[in-house]
N, C-alpha and C. Protein backbone atom coordinates (compact mmCIF):
# COMPACT_ATOMS: atom_id res chain seq x y z
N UNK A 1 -11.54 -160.36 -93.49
CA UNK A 1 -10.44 -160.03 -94.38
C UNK A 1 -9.26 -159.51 -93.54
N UNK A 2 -8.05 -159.64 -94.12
CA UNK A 2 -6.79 -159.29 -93.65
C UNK A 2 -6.79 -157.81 -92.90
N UNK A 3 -7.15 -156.93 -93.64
CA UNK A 3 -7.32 -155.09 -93.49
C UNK A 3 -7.95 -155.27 -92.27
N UNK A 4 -9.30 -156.04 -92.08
CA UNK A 4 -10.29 -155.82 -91.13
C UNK A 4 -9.81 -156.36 -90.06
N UNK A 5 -9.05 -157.52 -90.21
CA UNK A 5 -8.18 -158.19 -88.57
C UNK A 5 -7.07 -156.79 -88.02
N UNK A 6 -6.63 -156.18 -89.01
CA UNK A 6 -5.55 -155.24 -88.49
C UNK A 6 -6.42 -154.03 -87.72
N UNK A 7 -7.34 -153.58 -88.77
CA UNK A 7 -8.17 -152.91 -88.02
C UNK A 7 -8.87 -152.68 -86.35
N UNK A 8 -9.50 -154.52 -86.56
CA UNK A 8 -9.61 -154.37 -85.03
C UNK A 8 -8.30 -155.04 -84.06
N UNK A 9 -7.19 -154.89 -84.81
CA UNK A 9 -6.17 -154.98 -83.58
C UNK A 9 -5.56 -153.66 -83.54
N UNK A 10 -5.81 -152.49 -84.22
CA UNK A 10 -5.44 -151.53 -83.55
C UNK A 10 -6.51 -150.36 -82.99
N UNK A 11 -8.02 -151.39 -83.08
CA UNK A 11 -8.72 -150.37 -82.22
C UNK A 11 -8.54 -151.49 -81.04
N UNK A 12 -7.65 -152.54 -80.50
CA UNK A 12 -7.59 -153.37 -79.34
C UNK A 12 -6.70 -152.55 -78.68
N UNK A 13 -5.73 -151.57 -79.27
CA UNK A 13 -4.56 -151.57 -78.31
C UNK A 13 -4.58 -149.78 -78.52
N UNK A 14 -5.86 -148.99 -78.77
CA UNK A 14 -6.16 -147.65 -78.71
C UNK A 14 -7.47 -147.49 -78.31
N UNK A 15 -7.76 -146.70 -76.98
CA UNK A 15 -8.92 -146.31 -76.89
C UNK A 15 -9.54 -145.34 -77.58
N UNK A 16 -9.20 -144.67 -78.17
CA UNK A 16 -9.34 -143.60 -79.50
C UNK A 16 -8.38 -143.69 -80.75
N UNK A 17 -9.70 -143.86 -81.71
CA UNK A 17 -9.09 -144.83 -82.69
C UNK A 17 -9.82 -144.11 -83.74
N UNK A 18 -9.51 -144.06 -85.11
CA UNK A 18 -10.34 -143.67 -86.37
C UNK A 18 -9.41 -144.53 -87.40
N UNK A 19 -10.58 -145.17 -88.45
CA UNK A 19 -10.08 -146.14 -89.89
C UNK A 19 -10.30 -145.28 -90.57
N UNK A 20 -9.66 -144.42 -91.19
CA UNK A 20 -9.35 -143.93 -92.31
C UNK A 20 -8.92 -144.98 -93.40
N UNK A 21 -10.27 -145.38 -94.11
CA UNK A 21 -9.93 -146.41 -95.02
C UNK A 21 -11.24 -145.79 -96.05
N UNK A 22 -11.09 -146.75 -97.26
CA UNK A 22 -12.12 -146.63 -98.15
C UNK A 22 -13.20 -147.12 -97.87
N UNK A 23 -14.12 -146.32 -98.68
CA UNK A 23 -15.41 -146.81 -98.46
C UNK A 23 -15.85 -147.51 -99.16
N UNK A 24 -16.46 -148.77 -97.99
CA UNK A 24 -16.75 -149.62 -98.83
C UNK A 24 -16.19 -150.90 -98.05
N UNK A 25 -14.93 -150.82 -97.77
CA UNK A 25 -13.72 -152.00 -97.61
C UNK A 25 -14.53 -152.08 -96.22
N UNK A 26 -15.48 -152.55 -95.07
CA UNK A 26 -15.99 -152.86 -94.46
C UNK A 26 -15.08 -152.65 -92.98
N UNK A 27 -15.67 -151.25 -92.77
CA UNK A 27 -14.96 -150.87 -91.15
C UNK A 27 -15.87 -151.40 -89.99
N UNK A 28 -17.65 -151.39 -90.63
CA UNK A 28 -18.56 -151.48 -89.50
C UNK A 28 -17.89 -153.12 -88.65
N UNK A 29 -18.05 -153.68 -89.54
CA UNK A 29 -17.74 -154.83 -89.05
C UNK A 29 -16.41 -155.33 -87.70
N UNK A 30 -15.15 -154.78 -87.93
CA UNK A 30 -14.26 -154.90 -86.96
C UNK A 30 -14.80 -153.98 -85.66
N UNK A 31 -15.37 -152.69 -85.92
CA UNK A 31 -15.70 -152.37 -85.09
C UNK A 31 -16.89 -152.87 -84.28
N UNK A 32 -17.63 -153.49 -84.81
CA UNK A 32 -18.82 -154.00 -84.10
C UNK A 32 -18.33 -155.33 -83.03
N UNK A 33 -16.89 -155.81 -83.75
CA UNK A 33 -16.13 -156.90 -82.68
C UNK A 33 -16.15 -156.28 -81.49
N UNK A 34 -14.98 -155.03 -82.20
CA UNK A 34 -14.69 -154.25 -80.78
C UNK A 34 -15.49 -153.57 -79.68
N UNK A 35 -16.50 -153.22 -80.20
CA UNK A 35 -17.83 -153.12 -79.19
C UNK A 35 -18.19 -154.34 -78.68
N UNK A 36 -18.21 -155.16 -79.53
CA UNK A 36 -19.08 -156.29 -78.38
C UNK A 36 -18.10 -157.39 -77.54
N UNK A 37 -16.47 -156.87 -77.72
CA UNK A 37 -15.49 -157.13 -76.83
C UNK A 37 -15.60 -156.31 -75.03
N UNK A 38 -15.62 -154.92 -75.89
CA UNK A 38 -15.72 -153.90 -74.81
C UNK A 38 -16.83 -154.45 -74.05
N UNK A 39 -17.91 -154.63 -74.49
CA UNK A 39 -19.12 -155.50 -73.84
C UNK A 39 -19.46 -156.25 -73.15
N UNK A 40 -18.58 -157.37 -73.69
CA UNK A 40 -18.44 -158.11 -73.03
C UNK A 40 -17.58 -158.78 -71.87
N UNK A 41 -16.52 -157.67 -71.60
CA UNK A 41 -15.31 -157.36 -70.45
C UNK A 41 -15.86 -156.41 -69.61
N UNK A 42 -16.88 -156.07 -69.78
CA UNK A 42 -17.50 -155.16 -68.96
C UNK A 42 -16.77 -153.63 -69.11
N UNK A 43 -16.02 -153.35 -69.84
CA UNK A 43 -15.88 -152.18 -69.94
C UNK A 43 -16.93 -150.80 -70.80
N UNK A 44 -17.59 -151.38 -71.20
CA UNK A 44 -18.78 -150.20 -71.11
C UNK A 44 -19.72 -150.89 -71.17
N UNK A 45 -21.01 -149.72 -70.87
CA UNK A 45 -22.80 -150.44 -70.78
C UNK A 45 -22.93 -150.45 -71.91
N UNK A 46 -22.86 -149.22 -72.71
CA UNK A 46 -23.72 -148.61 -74.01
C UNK A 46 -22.55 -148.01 -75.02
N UNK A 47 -23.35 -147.50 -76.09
CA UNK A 47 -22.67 -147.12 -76.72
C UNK A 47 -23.34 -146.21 -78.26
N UNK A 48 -22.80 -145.40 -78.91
CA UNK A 48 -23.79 -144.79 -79.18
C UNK A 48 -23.32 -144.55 -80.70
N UNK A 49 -23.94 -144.51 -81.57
CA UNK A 49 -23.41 -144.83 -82.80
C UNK A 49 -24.08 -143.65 -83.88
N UNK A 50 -23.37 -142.95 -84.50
CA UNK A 50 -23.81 -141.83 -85.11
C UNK A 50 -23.65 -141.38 -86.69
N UNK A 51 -24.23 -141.65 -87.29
CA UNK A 51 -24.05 -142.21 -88.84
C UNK A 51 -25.31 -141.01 -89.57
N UNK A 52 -25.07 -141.23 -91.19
CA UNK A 52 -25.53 -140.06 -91.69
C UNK A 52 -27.06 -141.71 -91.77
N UNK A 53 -28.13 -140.76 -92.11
CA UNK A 53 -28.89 -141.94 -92.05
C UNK A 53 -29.30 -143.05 -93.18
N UNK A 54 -28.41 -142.73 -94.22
CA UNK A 54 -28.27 -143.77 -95.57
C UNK A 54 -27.87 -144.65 -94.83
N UNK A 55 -26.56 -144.84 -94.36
CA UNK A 55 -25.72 -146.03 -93.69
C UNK A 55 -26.39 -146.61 -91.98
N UNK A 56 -27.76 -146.05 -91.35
CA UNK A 56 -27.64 -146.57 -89.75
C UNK A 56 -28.01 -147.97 -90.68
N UNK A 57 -28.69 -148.41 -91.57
CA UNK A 57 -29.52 -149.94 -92.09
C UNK A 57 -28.00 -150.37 -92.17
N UNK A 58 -27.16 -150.41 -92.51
CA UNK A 58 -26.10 -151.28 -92.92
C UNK A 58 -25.18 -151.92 -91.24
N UNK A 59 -25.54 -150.62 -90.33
CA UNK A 59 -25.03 -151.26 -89.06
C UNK A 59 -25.93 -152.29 -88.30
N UNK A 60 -27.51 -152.39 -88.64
CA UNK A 60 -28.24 -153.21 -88.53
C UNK A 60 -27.78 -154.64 -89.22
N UNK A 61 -27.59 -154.81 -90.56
CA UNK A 61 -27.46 -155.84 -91.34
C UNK A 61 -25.98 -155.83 -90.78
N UNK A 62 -25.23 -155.54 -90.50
CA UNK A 62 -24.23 -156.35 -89.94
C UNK A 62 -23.83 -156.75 -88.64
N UNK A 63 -25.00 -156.54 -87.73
CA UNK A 63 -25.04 -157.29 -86.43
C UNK A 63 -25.77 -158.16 -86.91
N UNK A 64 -26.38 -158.65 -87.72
CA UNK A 64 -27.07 -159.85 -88.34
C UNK A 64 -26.22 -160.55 -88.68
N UNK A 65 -24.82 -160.27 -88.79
CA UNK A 65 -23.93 -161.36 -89.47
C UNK A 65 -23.38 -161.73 -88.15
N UNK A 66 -23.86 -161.82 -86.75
CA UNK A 66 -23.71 -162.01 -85.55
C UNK A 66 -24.47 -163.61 -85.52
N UNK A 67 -23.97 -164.23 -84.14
CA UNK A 67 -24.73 -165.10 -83.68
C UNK A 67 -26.01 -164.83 -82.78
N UNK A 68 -26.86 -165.48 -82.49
CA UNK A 68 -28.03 -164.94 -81.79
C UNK A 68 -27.79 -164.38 -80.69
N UNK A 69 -27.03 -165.15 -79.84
CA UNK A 69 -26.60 -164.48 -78.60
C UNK A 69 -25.83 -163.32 -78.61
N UNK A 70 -25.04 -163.04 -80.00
CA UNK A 70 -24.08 -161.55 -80.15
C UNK A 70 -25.04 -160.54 -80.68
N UNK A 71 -25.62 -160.82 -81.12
CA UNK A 71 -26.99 -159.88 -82.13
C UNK A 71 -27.69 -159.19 -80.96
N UNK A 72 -27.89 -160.33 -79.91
CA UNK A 72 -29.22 -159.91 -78.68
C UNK A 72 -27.81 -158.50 -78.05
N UNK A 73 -26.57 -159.08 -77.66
CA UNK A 73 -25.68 -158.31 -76.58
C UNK A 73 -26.09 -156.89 -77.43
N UNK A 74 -25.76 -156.63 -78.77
CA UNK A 74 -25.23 -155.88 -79.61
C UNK A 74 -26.04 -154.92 -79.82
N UNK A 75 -27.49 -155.55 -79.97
CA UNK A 75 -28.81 -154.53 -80.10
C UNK A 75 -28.95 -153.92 -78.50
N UNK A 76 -28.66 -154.27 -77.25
CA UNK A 76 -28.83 -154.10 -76.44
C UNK A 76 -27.86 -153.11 -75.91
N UNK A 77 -26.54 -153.08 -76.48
CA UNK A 77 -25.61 -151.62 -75.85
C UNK A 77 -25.88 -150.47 -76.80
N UNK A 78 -25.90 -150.57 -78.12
CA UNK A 78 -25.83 -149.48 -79.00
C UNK A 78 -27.29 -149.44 -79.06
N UNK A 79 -26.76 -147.79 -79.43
CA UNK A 79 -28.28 -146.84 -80.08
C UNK A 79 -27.78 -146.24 -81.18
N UNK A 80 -28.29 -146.28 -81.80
CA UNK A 80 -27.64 -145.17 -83.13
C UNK A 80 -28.90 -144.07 -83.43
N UNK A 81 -28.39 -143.25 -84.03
CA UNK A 81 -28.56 -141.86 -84.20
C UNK A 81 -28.59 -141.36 -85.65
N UNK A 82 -29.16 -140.39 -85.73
CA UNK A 82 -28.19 -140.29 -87.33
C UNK A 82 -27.77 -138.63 -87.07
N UNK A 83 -27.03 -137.66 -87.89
CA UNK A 83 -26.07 -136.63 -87.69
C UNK A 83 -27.09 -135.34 -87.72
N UNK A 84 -27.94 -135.33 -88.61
CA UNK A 84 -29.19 -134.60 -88.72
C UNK A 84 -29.56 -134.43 -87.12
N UNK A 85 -30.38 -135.88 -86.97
CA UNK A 85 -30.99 -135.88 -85.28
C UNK A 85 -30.32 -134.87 -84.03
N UNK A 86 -28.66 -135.10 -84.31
CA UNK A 86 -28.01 -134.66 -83.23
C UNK A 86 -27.97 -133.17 -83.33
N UNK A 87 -28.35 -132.36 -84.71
CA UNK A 87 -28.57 -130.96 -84.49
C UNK A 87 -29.95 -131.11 -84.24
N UNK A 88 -30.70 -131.55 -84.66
CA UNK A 88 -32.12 -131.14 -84.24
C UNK A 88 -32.45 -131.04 -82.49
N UNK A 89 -31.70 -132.24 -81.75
CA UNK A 89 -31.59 -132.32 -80.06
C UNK A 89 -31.24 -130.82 -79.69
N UNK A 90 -30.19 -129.91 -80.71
CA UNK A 90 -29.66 -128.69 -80.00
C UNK A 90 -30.74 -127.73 -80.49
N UNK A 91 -31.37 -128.01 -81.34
CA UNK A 91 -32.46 -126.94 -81.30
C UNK A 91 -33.64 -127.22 -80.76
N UNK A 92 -33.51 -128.20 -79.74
CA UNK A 92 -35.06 -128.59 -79.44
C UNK A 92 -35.95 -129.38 -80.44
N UNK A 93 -36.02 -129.52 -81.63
CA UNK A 93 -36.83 -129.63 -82.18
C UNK A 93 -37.34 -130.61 -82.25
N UNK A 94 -36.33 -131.99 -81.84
CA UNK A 94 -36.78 -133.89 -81.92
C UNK A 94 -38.11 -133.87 -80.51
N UNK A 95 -39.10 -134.43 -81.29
CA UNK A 95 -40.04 -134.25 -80.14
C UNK A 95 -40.07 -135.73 -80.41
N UNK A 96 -39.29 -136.46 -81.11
CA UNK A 96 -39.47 -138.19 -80.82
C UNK A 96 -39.44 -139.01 -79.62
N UNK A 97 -38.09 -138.29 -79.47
CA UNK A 97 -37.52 -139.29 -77.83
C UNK A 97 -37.10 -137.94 -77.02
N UNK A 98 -37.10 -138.78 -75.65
CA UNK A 98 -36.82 -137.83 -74.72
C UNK A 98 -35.62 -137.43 -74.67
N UNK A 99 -35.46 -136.08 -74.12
CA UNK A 99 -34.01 -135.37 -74.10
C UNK A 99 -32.73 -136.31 -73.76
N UNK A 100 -33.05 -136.78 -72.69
CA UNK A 100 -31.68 -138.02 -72.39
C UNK A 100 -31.43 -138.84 -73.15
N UNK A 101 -32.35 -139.28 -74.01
CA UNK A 101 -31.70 -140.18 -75.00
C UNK A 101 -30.39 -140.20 -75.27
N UNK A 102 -30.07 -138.73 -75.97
CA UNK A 102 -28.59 -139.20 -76.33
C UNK A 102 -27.90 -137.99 -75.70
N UNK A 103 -28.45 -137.57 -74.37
CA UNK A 103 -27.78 -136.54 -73.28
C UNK A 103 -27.39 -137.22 -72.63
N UNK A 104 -27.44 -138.66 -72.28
CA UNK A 104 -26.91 -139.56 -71.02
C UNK A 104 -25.63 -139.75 -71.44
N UNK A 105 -24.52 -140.27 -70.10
CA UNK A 105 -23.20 -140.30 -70.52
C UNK A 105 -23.12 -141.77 -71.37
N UNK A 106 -22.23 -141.75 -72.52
CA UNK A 106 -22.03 -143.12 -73.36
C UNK A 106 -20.31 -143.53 -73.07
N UNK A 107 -20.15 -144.59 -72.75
CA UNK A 107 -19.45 -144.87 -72.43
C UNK A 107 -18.57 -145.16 -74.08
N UNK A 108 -18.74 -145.36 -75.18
CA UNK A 108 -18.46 -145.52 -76.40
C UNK A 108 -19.00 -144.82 -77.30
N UNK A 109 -18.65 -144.06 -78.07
CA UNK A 109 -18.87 -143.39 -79.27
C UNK A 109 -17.97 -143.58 -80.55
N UNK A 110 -19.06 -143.84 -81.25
CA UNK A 110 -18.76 -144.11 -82.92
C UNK A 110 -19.19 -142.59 -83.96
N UNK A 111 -18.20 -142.55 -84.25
CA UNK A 111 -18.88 -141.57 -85.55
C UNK A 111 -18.40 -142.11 -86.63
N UNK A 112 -19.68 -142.78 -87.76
CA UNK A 112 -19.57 -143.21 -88.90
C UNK A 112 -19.63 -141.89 -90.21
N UNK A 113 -18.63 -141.79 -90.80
CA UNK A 113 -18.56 -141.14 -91.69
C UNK A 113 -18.32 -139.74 -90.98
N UNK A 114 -17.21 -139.40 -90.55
CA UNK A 114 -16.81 -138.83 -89.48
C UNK A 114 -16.57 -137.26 -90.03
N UNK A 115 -16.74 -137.00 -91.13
CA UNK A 115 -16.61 -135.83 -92.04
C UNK A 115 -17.93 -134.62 -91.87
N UNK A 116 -18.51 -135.53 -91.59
CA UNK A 116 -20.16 -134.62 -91.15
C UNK A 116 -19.95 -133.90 -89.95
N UNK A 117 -18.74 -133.98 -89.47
CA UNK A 117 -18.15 -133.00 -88.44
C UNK A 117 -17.10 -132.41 -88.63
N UNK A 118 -16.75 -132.04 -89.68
CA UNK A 118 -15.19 -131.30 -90.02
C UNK A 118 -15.27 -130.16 -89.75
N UNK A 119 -16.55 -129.46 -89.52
CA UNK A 119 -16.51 -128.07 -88.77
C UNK A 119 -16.69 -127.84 -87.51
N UNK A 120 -15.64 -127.69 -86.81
CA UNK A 120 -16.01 -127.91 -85.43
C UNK A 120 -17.11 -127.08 -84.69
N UNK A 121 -17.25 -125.54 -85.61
CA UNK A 121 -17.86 -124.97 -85.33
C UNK A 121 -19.41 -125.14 -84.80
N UNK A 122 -19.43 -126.09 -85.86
CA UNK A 122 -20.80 -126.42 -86.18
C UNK A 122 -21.78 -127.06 -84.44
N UNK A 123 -23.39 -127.00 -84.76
CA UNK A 123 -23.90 -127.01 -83.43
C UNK A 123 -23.57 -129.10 -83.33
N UNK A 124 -23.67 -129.47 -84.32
CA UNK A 124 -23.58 -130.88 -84.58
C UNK A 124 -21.81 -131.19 -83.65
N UNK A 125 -21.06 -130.47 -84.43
CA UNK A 125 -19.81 -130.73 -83.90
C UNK A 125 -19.51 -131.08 -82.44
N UNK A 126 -20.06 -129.58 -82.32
CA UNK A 126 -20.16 -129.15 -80.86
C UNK A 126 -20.71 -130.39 -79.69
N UNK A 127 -22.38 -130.49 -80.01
CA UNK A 127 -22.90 -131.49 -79.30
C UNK A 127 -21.94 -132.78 -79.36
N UNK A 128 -21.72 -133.35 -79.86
CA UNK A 128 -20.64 -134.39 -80.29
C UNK A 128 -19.21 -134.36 -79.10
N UNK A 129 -18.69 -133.58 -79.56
CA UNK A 129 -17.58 -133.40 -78.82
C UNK A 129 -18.13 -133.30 -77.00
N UNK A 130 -19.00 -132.69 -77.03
CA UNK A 130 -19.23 -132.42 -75.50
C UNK A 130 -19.63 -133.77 -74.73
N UNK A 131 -20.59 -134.87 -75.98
CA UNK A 131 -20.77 -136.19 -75.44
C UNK A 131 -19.60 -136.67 -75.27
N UNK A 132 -18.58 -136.39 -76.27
CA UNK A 132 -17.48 -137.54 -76.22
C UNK A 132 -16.65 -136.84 -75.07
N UNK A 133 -16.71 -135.99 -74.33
CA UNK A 133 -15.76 -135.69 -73.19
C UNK A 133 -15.96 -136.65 -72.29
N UNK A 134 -16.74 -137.21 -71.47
CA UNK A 134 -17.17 -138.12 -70.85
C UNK A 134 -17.01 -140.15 -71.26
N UNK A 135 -16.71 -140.20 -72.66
CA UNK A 135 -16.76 -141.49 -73.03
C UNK A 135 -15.09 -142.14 -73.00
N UNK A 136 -15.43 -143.22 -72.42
CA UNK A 136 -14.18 -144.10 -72.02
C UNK A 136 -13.43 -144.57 -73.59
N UNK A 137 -14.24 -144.46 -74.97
CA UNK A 137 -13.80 -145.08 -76.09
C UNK A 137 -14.51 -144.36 -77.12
């Protein structure tokens, strides 16, 4: 759609970027271009994607609207997370995956539904921001 071409032409010509759009009107999608542009120019390895966990299934189903070969790149840079997880890492408590999981530097960060951080205070915030000091996008 029209919205979504503008979209990813102005996350083309900003390395820090936020769609403040409705929900609904389909942001995952331009951005998943723009990751697998960045990707594929070699400007980042990974990338790390951080969503409340109703919505990580919908970033799945829309790398499915990928070709096989974009689906394989796509599953292969991003990890996603969900917002919960990232306080539980500051209290220790995720005994799922290992600490580096999402302590390693990411060269891209997404925050889906970006409101789950409006307090900066917060330990969620916090961790967040300290990853994104290090990320190129």
């Amino acid at each position: 759609m029209h919205h979504q071409q503008v979209a990813l032409n102005y996350m083309r010509f900003n390395d820090s970027f936020a769609l403040f759009m409705e929900q609904g009107v389909g942001k995952t999608l331009p951005t998943l271009f723009r990751i697998l542009e960045l990707y594929k120019q070699s400007k980042i390895r990974n990338c790390l994607v951080v969503a409340p966990i109703v919505v990580i299934g919908s970033w799945q189903s829309d790398i499915e609207l990928f070709d096989k070969e974009d689906q394989v790149l796509l599953n292969s840079c991003i990890t996603t997370i969900n917002y919960e997880r990232v306080w539980q890492r500051v209290k220790g408590k995720d005994k799922l995956k290992p600490r580096d999981e999402i302590d390693k530097v990411w060269d891209c960060i997404v925050l889906d539904e970006a409101h789950n951080i409006k307090n900066r205070t917060s330990n969620r915030s916090q961790v967040l921001f300290e990853l994104s000091l290090n990320a190129k996008y």
